[in-house]
C-alpha atoms as a PDB file:
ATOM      1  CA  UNK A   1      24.943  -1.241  11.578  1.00  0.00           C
ATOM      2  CA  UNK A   2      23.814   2.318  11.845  1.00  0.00           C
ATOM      3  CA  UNK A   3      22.463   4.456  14.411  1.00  0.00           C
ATOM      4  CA  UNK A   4      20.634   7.862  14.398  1.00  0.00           C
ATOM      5  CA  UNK A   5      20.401   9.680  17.332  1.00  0.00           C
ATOM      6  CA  UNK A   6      17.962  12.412  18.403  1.00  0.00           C
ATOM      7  CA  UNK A   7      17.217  14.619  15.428  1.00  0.00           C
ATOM      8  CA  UNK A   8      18.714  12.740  13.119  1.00  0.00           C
ATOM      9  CA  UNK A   9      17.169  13.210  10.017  1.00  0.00           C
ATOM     10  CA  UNK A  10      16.871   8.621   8.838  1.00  0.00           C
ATOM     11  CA  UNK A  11      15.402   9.050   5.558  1.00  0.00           C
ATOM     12  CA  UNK A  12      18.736  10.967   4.255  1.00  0.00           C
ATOM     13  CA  UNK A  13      20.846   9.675   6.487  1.00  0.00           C
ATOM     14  CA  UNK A  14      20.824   6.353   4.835  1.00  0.00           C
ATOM     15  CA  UNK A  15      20.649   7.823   1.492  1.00  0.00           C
ATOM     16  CA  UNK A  16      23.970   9.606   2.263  1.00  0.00           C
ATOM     17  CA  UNK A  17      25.656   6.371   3.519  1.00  0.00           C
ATOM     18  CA  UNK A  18      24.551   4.023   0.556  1.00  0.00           C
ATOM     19  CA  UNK A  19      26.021   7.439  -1.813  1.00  0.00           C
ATOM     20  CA  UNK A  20      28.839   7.318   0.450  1.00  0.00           C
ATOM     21  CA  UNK A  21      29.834   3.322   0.080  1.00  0.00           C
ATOM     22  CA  UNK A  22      28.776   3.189  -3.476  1.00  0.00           C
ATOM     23  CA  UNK A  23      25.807   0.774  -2.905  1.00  0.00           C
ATOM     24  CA  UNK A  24      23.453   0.451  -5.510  1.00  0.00           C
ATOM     25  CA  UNK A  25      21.124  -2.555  -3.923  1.00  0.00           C
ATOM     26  CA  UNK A  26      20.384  -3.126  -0.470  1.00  0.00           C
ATOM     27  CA  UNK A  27      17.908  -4.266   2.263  1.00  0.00           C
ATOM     28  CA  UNK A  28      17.516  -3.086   6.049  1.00  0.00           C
ATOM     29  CA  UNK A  29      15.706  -2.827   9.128  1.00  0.00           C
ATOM     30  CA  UNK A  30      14.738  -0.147  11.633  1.00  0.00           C
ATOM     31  CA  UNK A  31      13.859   0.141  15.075  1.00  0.00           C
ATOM     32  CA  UNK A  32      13.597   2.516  17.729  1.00  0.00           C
ATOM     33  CA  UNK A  33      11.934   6.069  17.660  1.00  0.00           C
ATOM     34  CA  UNK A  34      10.891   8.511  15.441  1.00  0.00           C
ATOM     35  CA  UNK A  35       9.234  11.747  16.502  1.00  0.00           C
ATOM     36  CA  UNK A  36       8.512  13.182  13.339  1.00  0.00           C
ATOM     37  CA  UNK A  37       7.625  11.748   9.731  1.00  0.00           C
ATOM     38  CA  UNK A  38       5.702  12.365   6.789  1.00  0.00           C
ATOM     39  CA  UNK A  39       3.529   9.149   5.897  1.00  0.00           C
ATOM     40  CA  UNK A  40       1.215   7.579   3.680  1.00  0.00           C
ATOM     41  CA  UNK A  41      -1.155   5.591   5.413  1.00  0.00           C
ATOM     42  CA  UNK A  42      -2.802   3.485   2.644  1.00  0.00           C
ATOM     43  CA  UNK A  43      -4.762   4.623  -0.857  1.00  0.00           C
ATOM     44  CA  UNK A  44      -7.721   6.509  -0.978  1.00  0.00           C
ATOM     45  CA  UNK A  45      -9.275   3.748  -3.435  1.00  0.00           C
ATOM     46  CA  UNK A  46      -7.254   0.847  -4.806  1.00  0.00           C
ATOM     47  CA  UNK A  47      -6.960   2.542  -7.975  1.00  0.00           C
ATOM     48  CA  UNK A  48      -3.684   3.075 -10.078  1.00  0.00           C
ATOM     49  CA  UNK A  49      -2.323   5.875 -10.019  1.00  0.00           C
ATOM     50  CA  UNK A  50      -3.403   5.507  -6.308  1.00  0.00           C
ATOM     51  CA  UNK A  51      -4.239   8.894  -4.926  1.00  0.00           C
ATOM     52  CA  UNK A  52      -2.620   8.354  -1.378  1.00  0.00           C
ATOM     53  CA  UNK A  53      -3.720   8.931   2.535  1.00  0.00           C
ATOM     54  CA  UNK A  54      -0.904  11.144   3.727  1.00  0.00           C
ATOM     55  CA  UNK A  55      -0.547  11.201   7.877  1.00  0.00           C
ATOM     56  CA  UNK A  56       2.019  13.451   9.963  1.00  0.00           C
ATOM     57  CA  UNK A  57       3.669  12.000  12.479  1.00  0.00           C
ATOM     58  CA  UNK A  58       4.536  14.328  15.199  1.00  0.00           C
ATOM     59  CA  UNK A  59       5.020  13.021  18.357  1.00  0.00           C
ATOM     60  CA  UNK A  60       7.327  10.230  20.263  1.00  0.00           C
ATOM     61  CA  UNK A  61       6.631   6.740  18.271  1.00  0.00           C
ATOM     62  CA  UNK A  62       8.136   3.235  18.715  1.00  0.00           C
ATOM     63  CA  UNK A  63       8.932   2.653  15.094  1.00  0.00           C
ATOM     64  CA  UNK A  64       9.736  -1.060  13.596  1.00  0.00           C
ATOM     65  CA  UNK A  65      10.314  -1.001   9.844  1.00  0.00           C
ATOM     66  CA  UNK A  66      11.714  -3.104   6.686  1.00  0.00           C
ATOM     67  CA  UNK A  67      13.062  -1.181   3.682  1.00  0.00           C
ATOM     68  CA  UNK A  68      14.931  -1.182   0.212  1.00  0.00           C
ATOM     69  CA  UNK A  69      17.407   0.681  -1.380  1.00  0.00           C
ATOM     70  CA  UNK A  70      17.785   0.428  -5.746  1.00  0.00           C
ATOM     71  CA  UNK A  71      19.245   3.375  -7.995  1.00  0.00           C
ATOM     72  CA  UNK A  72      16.988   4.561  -9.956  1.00  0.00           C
ATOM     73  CA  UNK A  73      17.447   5.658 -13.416  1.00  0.00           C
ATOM     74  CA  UNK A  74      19.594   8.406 -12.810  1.00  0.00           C
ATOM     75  CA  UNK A  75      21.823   6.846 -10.066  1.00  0.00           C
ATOM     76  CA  UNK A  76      19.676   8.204  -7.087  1.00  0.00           C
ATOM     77  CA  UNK A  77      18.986   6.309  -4.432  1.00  0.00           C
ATOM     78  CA  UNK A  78      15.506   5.372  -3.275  1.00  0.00           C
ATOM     79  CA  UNK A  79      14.217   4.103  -0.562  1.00  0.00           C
ATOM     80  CA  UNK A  80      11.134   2.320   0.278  1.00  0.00           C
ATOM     81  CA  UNK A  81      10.602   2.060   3.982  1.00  0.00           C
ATOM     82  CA  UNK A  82       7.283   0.180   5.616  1.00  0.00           C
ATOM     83  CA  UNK A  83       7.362   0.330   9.149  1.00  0.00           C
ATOM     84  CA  UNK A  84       4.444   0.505  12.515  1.00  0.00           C
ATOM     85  CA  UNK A  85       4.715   3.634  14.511  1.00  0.00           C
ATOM     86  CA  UNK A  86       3.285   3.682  17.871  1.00  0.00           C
ATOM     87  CA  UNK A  87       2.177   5.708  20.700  1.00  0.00           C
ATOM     88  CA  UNK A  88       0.661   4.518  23.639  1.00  0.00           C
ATOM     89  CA  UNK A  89      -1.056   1.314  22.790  1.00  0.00           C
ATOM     90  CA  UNK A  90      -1.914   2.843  19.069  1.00  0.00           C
ATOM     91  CA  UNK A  91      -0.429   1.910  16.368  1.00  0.00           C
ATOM     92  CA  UNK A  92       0.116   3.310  12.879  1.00  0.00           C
ATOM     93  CA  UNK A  93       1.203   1.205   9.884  1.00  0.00           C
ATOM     94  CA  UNK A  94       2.586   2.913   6.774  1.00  0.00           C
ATOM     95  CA  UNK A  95       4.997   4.193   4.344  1.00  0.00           C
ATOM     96  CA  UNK A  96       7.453   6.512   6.091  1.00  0.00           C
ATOM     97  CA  UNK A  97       8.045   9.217   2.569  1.00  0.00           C
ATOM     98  CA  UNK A  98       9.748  12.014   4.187  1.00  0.00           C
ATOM     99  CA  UNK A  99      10.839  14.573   7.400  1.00  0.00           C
ATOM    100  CA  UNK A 100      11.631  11.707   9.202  1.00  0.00           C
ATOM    101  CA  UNK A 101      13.425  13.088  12.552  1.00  0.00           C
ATOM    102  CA  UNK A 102      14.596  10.512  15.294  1.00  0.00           C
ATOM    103  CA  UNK A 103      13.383  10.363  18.461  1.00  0.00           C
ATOM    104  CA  UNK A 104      16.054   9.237  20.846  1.00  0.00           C
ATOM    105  CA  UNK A 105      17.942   6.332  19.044  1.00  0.00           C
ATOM    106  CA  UNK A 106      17.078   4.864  15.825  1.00  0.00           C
ATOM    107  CA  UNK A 107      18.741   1.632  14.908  1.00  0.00           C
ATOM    108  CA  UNK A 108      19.100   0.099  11.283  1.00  0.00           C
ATOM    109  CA  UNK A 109      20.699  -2.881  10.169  1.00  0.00           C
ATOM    110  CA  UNK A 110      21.444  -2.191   6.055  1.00  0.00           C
ATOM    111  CA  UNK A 111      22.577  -5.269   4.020  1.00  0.00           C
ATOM    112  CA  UNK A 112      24.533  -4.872   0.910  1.00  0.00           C
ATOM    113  CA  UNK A 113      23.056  -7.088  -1.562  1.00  0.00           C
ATOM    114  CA  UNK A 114      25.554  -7.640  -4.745  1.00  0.00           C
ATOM    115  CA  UNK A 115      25.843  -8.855  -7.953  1.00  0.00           C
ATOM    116  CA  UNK A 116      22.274  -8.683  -8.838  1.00  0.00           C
ATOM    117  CA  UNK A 117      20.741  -6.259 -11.176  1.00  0.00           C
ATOM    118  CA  UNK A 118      17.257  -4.723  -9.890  1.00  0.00           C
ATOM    119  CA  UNK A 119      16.916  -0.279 -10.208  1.00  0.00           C
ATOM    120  CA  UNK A 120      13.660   1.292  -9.584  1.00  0.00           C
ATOM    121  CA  UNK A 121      12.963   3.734 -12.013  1.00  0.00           C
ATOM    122  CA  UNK A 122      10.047   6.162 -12.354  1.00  0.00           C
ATOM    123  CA  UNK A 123       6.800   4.248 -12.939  1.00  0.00           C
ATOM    124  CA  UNK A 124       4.741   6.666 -15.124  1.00  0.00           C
ATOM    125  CA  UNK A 125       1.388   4.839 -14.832  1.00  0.00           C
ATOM    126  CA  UNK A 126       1.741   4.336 -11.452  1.00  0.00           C
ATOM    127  CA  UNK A 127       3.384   7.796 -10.629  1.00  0.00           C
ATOM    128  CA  UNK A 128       6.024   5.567  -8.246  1.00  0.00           C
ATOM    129  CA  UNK A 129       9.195   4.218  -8.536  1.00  0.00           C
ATOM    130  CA  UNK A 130       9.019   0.467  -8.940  1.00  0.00           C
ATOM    131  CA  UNK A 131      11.650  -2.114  -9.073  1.00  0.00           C
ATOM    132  CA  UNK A 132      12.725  -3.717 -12.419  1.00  0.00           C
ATOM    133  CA  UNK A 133      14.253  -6.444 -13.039  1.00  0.00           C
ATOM    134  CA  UNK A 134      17.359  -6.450 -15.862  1.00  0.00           C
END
């Protein structure tokens, strides 16, 4: 169980506690509020590389998410985090990528998930970081 409060900064927050711990594979969940984040919203075309849709978020949202954490293949962390964002009856579904500041409280539930061997290295064709299997 972690919890951001207001400012905190989720994206590397939960990159420095799964550096911190050691953990190299790991689900979680988010809720609460965000009140700033850097999004991507969808593709332009469903093409690959896909040239994405980005948003900025930049007011008070309710914010639901599911994520994962691998190493990639230079021991980094990375996180992919889907969550809806909303504000007053709208709602915005995406990718959170980056600037993510807390609005409030942020709760996130992070599960540890061992012996299994999945990274996500740098997918050239894709230009993303995709899991692999070992």
């Amino acid at each position: 169980m972690i919890r951001f409060d207001n400012d905190d900064d989720l994206l590397q927050g939960l990159k420095h506690i799964v550096q911190k711990e050691g953990i190299k594979a790991a689900y979680f969940t988010i809720f609460g509020g965000l009140q700033q984040a850097d999004v991507v919203t969808g593709p332009i075309e469903p093409t690959i590389p896909p040239v994405p849709v980005w948003a900025k978020i930049d007011e008070a949202r309710e914010v639901v998410g599911l994520g994962s954490i691998f190493l990639d293949e230079n021991d980094e962390p990375r996180i992919h985090l889907h969550s809806a964002l909303g504000h007053h009856g709208q709602t915005t579904t995406a990718c959170i990528r980056k600037g993510t500041k807390t609005y409030l409280l942020l709760e996130a539930y992070l599960t540890e998930i061992l012996e299994i061997n999945i990274t996500r290295p740098w997918f050239a064709d894709g230009q993303f970081y995709r899991i692999c299997f070992s």
